[in-house]
PDB file of N, CA and C in Angstrom:
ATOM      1  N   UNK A   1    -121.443  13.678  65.949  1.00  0.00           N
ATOM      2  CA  UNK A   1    -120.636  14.069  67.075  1.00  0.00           C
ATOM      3  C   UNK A   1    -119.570  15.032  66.578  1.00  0.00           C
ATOM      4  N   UNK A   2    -119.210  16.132  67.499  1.00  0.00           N
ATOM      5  CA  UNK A   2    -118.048  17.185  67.149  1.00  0.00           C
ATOM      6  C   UNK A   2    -117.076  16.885  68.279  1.00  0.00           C
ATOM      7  N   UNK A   3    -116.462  17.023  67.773  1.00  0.00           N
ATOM      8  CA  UNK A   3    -115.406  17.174  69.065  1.00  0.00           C
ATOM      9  C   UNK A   3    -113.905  18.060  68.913  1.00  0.00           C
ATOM     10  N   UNK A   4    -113.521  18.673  69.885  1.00  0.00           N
ATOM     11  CA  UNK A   4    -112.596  19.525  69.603  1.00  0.00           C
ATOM     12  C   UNK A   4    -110.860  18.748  69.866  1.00  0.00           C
ATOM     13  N   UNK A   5    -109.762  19.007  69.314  1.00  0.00           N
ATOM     14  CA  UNK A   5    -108.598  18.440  69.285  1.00  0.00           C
ATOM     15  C   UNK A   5    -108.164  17.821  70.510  1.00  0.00           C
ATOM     16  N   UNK A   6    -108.688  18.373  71.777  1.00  0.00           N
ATOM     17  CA  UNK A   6    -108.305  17.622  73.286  1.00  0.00           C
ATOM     18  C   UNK A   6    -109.079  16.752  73.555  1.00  0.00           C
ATOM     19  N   UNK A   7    -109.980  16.333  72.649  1.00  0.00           N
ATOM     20  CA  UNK A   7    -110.973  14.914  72.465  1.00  0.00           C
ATOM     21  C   UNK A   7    -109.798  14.130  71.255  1.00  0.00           C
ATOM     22  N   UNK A   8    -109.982  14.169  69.904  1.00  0.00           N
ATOM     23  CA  UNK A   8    -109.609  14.006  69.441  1.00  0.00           C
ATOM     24  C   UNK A   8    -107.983  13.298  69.351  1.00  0.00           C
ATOM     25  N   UNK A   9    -107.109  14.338  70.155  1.00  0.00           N
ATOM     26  CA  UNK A   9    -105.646  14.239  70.140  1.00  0.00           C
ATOM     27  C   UNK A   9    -105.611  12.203  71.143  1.00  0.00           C
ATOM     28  N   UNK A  10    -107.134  12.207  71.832  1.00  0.00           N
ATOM     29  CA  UNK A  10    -106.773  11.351  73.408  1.00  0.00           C
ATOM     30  C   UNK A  10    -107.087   9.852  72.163  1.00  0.00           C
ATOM     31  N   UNK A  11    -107.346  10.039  70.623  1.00  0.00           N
ATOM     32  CA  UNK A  11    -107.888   8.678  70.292  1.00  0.00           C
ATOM     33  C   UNK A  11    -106.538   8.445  69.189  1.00  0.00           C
ATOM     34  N   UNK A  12    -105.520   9.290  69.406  1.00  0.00           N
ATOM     35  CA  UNK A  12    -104.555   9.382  68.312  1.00  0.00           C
ATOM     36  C   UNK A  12    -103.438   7.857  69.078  1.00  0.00           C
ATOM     37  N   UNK A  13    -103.021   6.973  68.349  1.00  0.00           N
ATOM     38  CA  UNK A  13    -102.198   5.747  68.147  1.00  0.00           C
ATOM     39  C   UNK A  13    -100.728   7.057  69.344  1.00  0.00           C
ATOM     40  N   UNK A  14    -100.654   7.479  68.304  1.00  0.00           N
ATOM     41  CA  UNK A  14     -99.315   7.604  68.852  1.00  0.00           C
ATOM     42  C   UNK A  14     -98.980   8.700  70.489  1.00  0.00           C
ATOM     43  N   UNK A  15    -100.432   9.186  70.583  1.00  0.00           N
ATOM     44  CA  UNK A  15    -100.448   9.809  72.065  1.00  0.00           C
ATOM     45  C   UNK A  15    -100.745   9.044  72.945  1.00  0.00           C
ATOM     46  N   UNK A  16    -101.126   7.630  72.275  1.00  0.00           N
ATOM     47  CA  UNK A  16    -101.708   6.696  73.821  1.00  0.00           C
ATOM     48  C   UNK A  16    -100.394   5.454  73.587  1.00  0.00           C
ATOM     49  N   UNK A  17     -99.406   6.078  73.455  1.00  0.00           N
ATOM     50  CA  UNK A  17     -98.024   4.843  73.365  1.00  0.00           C
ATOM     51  C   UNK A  17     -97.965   4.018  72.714  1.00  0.00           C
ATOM     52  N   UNK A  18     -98.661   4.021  71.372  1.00  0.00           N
ATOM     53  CA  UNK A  18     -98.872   2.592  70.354  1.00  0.00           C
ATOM     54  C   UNK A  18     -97.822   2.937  69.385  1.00  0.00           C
ATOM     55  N   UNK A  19     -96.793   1.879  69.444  1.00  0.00           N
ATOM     56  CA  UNK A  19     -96.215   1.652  68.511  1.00  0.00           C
ATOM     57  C   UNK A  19     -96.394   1.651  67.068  1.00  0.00           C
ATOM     58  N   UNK A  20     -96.169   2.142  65.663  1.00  0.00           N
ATOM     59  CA  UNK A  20     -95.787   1.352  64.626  1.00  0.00           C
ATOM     60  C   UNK A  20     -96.082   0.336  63.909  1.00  0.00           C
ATOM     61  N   UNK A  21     -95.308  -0.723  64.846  1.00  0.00           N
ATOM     62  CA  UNK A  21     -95.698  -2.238  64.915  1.00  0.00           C
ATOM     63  C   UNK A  21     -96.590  -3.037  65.233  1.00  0.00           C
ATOM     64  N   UNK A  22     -97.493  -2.065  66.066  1.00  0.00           N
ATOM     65  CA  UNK A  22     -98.493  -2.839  67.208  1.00  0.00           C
ATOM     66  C   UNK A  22    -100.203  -2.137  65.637  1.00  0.00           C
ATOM     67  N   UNK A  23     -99.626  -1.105  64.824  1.00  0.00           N
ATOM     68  CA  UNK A  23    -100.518  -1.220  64.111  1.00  0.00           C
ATOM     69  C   UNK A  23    -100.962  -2.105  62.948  1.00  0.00           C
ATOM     70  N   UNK A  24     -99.525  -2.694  62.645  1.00  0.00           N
ATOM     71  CA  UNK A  24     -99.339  -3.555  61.009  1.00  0.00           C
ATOM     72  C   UNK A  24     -98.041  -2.596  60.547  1.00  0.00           C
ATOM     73  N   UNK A  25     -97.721  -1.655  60.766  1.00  0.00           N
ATOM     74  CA  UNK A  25     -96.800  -1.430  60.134  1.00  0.00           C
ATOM     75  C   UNK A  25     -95.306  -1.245  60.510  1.00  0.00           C
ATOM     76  N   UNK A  26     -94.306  -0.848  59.555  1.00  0.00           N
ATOM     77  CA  UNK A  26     -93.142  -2.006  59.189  1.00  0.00           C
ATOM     78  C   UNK A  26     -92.059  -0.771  60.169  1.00  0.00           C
ATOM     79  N   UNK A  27     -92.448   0.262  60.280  1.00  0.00           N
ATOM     80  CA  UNK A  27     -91.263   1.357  60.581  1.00  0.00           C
ATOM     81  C   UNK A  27     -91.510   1.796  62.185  1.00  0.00           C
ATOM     82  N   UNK A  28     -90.067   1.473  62.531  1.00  0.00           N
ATOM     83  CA  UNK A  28     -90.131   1.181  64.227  1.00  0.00           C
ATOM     84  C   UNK A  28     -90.791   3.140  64.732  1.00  0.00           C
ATOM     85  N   UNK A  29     -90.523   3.990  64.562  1.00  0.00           N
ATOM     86  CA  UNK A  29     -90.915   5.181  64.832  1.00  0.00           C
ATOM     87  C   UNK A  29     -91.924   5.880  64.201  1.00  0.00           C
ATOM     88  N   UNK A  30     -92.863   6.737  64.733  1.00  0.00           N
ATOM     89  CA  UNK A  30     -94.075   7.344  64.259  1.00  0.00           C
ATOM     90  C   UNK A  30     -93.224   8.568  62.958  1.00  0.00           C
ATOM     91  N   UNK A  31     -91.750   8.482  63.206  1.00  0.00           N
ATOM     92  CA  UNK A  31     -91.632   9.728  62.882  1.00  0.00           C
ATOM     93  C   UNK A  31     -90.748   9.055  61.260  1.00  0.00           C
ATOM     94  N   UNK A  32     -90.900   7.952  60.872  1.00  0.00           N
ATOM     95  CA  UNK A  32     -90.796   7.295  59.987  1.00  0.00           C
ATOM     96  C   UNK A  32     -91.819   6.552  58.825  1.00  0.00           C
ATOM     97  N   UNK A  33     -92.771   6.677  59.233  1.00  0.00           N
ATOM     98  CA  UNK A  33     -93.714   6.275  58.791  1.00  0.00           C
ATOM     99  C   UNK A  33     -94.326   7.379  57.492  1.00  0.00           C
ATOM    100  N   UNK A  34     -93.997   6.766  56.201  1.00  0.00           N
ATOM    101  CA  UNK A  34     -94.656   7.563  55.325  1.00  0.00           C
ATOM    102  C   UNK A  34     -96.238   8.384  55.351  1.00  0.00           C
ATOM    103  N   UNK A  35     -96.398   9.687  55.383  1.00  0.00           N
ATOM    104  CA  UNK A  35     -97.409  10.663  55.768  1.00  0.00           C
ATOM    105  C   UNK A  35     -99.090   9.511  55.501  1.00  0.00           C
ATOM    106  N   UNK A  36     -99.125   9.101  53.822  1.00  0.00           N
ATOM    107  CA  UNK A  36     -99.955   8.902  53.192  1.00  0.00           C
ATOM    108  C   UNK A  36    -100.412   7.180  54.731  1.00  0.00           C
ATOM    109  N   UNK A  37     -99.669   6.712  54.585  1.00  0.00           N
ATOM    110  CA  UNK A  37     -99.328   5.440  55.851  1.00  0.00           C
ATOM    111  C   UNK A  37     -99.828   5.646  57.069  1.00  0.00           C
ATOM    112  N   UNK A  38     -99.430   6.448  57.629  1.00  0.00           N
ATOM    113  CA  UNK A  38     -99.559   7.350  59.131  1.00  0.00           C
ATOM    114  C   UNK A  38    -101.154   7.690  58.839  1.00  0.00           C
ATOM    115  N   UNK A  39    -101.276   8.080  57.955  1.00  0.00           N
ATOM    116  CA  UNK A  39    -102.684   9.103  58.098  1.00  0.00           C
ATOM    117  C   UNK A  39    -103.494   8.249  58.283  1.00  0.00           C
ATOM    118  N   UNK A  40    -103.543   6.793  57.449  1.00  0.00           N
ATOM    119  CA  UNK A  40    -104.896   5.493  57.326  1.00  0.00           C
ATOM    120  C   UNK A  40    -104.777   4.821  58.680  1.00  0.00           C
ATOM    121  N   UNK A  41    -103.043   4.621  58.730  1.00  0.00           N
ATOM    122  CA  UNK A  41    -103.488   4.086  60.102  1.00  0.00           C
ATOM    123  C   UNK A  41    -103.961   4.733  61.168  1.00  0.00           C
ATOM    124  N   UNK A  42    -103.613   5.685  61.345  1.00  0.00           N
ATOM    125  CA  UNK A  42    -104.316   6.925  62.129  1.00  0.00           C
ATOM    126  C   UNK A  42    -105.698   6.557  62.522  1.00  0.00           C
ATOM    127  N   UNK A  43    -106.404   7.318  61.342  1.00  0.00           N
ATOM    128  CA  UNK A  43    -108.068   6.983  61.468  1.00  0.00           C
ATOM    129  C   UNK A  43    -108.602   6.124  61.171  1.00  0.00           C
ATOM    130  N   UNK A  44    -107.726   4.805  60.966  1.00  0.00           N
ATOM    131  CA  UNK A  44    -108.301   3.546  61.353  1.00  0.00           C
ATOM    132  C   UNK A  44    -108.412   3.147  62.718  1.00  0.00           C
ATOM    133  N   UNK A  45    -107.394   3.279  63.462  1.00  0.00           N
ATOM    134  CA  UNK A  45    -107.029   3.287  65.095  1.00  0.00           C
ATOM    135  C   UNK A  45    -108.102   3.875  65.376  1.00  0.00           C
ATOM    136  N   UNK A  46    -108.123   5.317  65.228  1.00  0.00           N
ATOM    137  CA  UNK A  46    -109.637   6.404  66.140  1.00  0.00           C
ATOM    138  C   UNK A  46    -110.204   6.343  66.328  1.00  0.00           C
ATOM    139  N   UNK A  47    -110.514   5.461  64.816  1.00  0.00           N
ATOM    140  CA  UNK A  47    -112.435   4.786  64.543  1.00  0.00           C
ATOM    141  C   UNK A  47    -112.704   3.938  65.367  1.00  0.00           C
ATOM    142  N   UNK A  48    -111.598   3.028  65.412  1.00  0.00           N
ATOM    143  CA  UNK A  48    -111.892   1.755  66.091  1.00  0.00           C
ATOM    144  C   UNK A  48    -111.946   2.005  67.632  1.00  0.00           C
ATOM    145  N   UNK A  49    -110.891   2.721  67.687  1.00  0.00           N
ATOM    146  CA  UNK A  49    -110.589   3.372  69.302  1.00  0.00           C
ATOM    147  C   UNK A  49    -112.148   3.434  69.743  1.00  0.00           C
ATOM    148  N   UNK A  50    -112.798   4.593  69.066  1.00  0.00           N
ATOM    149  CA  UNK A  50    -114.092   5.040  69.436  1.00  0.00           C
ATOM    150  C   UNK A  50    -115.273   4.330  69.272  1.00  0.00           C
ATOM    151  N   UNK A  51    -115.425   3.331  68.324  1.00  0.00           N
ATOM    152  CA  UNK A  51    -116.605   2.313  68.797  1.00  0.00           C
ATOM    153  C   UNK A  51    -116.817   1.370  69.624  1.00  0.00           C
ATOM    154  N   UNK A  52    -115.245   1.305  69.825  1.00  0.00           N
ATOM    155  CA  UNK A  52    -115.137   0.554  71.003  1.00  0.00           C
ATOM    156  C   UNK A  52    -115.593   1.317  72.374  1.00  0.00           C
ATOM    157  N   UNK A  53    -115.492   2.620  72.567  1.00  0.00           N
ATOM    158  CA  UNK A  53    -115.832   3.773  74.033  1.00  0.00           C
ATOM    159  C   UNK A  53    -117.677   3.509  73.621  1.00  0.00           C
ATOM    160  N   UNK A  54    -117.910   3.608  71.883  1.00  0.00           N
ATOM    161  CA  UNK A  54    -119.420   4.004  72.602  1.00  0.00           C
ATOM    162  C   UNK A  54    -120.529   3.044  71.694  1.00  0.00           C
ATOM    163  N   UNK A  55    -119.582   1.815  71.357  1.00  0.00           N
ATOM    164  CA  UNK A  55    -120.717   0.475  70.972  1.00  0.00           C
ATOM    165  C   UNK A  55    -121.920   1.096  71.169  1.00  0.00           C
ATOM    166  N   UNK A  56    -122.856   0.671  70.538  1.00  0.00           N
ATOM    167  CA  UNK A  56    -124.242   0.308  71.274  1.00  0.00           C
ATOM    168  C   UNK A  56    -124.983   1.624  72.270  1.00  0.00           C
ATOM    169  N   UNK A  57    -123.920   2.433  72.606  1.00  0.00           N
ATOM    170  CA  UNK A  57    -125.103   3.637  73.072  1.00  0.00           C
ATOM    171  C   UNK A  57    -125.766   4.171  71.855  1.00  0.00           C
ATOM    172  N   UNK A  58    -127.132   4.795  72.254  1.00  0.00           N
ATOM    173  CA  UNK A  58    -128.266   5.537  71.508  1.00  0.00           C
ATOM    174  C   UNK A  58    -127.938   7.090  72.096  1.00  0.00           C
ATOM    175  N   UNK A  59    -127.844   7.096  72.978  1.00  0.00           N
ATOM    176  CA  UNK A  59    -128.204   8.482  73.650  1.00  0.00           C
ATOM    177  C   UNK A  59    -127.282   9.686  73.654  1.00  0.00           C
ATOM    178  N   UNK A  60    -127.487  10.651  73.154  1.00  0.00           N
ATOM    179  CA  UNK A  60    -126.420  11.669  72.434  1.00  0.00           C
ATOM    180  C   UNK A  60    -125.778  12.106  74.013  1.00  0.00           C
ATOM    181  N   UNK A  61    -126.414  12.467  74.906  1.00  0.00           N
ATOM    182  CA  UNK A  61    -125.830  12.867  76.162  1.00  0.00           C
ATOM    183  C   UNK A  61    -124.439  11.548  76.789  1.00  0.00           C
ATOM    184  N   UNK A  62    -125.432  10.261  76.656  1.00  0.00           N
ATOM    185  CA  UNK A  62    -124.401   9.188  77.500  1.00  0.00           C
ATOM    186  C   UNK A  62    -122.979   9.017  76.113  1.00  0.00           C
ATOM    187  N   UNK A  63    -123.295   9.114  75.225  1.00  0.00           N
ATOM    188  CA  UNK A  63    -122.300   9.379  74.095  1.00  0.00           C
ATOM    189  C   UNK A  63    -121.250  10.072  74.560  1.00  0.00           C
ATOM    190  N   UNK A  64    -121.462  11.340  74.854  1.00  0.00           N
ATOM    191  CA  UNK A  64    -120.730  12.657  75.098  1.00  0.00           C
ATOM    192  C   UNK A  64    -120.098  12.332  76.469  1.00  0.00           C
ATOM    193  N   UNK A  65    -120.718  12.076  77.423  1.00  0.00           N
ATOM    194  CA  UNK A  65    -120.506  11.470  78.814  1.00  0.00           C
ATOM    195  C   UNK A  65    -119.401  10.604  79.006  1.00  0.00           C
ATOM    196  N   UNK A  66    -119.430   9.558  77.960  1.00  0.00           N
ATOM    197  CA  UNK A  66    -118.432   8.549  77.925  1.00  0.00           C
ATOM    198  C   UNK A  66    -117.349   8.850  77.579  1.00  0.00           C
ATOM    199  N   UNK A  67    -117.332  10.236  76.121  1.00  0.00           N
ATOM    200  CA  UNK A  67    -116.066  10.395  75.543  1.00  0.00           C
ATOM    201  C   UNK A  67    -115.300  11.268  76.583  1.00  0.00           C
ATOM    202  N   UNK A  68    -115.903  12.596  77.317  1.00  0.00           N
ATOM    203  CA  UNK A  68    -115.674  12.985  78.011  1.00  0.00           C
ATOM    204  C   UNK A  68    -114.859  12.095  79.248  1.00  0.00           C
ATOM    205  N   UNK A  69    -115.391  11.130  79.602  1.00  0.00           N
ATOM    206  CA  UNK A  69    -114.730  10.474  80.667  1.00  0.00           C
ATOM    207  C   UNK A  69    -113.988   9.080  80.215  1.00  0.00           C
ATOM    208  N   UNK A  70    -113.691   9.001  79.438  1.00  0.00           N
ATOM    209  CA  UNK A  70    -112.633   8.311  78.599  1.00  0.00           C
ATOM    210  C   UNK A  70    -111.363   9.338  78.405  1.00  0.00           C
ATOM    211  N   UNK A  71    -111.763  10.432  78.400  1.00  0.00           N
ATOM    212  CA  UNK A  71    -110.349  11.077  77.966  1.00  0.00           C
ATOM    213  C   UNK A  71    -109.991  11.351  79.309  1.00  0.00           C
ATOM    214  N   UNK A  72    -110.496  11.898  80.127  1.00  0.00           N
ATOM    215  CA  UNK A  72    -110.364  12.037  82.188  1.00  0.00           C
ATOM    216  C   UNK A  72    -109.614  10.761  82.351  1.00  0.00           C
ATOM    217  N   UNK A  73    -110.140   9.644  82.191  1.00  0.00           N
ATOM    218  CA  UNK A  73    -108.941   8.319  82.392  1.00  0.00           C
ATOM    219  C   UNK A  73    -108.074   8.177  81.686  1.00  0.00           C
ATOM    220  N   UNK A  74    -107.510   8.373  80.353  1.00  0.00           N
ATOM    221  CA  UNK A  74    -106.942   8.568  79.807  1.00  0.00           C
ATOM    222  C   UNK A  74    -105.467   9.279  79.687  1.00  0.00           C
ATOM    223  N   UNK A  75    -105.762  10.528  80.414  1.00  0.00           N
ATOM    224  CA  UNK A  75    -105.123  11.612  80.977  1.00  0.00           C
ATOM    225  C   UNK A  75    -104.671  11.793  82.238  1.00  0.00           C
ATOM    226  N   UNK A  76    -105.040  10.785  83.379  1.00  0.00           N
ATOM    227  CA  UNK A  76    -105.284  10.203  84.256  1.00  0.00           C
ATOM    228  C   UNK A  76    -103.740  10.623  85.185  1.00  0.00           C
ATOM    229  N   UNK A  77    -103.093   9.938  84.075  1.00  0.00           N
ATOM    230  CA  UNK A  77    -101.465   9.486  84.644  1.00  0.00           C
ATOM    231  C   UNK A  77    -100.765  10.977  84.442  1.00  0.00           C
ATOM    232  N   UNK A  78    -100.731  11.512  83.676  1.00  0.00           N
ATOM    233  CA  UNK A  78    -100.688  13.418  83.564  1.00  0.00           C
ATOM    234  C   UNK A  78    -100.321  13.817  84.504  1.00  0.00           C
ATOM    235  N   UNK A  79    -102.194  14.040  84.635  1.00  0.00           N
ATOM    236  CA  UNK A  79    -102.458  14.470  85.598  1.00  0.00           C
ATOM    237  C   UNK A  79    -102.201  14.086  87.390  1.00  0.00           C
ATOM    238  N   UNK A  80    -101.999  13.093  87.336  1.00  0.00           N
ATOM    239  CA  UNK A  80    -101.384  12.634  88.672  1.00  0.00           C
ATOM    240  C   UNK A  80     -99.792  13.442  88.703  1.00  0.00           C
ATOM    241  N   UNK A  81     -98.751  13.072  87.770  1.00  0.00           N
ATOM    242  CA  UNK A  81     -97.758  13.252  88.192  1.00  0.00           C
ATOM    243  C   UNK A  81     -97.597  15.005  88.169  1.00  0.00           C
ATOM    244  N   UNK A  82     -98.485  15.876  87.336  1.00  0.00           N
ATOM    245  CA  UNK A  82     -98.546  17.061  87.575  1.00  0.00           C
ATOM    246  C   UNK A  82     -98.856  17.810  89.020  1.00  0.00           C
ATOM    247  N   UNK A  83     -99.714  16.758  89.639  1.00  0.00           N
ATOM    248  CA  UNK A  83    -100.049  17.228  90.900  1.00  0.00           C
ATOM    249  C   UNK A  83     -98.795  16.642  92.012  1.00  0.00           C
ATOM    250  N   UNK A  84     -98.189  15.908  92.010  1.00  0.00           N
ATOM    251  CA  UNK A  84     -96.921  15.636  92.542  1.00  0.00           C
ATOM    252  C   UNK A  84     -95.684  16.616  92.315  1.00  0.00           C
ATOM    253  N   UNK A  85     -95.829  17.032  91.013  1.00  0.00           N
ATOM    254  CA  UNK A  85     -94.476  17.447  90.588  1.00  0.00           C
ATOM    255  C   UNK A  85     -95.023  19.021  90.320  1.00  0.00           C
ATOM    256  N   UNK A  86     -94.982  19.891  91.254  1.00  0.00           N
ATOM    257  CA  UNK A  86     -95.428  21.102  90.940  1.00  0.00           C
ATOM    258  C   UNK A  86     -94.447  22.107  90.184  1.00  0.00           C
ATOM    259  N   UNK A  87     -95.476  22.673  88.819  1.00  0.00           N
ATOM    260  CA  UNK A  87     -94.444  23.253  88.268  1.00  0.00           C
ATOM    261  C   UNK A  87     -93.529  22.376  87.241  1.00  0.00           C
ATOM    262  N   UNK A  88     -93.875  20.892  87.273  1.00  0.00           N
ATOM    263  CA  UNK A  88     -92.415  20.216  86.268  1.00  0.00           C
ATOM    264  C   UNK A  88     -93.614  20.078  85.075  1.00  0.00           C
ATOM    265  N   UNK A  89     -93.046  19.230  84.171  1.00  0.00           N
ATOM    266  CA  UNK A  89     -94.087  18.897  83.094  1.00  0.00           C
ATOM    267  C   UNK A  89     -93.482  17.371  82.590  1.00  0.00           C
ATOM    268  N   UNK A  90     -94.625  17.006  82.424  1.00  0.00           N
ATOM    269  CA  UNK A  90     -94.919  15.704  81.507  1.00  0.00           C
ATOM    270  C   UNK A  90     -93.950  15.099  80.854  1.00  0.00           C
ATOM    271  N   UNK A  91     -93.173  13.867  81.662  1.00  0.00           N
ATOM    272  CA  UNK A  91     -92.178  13.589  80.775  1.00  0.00           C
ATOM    273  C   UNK A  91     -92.434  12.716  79.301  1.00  0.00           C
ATOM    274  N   UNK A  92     -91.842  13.597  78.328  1.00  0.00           N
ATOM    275  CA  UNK A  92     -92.308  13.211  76.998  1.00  0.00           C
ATOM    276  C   UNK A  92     -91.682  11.203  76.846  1.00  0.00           C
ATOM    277  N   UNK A  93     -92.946  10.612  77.708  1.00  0.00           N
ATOM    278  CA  UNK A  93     -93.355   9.732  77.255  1.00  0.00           C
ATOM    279  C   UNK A  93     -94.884   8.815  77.429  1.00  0.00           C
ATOM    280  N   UNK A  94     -95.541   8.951  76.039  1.00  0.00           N
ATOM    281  CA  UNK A  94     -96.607   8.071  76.169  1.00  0.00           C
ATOM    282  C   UNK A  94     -97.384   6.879  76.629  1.00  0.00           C
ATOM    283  N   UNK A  95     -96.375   5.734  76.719  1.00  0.00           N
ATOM    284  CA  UNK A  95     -96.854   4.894  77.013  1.00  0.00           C
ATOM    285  C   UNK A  95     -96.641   5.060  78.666  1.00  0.00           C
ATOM    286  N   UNK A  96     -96.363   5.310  79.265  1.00  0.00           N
ATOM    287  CA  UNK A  96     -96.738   5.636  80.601  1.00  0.00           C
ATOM    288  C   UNK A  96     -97.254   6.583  81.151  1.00  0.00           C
ATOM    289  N   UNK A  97     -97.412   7.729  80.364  1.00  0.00           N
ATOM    290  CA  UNK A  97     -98.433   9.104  80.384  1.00  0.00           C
ATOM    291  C   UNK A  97     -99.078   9.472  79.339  1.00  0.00           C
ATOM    292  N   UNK A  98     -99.927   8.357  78.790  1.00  0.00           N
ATOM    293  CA  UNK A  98    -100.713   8.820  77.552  1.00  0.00           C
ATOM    294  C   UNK A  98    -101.416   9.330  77.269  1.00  0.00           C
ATOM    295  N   UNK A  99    -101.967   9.792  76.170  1.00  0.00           N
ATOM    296  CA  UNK A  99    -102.687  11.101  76.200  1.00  0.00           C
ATOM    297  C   UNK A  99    -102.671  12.146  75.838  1.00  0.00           C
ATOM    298  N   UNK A 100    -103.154  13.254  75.720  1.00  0.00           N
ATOM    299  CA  UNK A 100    -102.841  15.011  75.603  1.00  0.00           C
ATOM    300  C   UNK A 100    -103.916  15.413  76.509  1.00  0.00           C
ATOM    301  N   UNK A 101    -103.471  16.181  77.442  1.00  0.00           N
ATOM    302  CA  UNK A 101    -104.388  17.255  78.342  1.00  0.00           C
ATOM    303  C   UNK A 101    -104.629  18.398  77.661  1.00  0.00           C
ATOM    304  N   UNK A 102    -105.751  18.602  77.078  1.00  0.00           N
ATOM    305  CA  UNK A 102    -106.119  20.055  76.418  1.00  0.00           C
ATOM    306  C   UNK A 102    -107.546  20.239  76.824  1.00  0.00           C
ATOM    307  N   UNK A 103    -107.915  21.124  76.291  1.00  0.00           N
ATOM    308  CA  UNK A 103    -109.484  21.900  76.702  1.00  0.00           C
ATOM    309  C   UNK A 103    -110.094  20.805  75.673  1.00  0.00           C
ATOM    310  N   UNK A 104    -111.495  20.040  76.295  1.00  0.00           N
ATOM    311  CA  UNK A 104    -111.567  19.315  75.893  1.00  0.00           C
ATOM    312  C   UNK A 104    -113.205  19.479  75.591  1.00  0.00           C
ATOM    313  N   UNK A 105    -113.920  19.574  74.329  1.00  0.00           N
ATOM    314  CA  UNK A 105    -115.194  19.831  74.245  1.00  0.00           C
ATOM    315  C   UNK A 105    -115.855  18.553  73.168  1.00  0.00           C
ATOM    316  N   UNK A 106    -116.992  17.788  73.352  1.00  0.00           N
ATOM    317  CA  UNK A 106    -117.594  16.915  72.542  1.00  0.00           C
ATOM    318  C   UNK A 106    -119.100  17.311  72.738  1.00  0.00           C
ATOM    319  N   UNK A 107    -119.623  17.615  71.710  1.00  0.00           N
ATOM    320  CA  UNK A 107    -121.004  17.886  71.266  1.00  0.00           C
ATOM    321  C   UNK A 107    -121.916  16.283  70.202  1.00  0.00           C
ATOM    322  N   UNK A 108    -122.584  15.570  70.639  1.00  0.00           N
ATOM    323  CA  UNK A 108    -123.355  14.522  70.030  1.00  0.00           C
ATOM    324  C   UNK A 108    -124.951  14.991  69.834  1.00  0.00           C
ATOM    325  N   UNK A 109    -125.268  14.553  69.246  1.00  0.00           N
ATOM    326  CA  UNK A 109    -126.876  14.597  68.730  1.00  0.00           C
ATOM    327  C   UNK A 109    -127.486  13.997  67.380  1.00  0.00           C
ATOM    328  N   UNK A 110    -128.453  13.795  67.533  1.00  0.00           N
ATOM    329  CA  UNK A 110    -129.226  12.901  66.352  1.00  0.00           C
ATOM    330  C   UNK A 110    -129.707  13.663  65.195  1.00  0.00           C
ATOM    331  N   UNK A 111    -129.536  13.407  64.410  1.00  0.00           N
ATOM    332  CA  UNK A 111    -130.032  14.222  62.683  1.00  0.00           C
ATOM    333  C   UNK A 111    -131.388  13.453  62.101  1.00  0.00           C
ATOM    334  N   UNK A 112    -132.189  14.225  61.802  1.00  0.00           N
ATOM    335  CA  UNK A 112    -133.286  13.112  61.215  1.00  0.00           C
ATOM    336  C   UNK A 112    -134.872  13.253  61.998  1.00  0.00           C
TER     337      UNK A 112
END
């Protein structure tokens, strides 16, 4: 599977309002957290994030399908208050608008 950063950014800990703490670790802010720290927990979260969206599918299309519409719900809350609030932007907070809205592309397929 490929996927481009507006896939990607929607499986990141700290764009979907997860605390720090809520990963195992000790430092109340993302912006405290030693790089080498941040990074494992990072793509430990993603990984997990993402087998959890696509357990058990086979099929490179319903794969893509799911991630695609995992990040649409995801983004959900954004996008609502963008369409209310014309012209304002996203108040910088996650856990009630989580997410990143970007151009969002995922490519899956089988090797072999």
């Amino acid at each position: 599977m490929l996927v481009s950063d507006g896939v990607h950014d929607n499986f990141d800990p700290e764009a979907l309002g997860e605390h720090p703490t809520n990963l195992g670790l000790s430092q109340a802010t993302w912006l405290n957290v030693p790089q080498k720290e941040s990074i494992e927990a990072r793509d430990k979260y993603r990984a997990n994030r993402l087998y959890e969206q696509i357990e058990g599918i086979k099929d490179p299309k319903k794969v893509t399908d799911t991630i695609i519409r995992y990040v649409v719900k995801t983004t959900h809350n954004q996008r609502e208050y963008l369409e209310k609030n014309k012209g304002g932007q996203v108040p910088d907070d996650f856990v009630n608008y989580p997410g990143k809205m970007d151009h969002c592309t995922c490519v899956s397929f089988v090797v072999g």
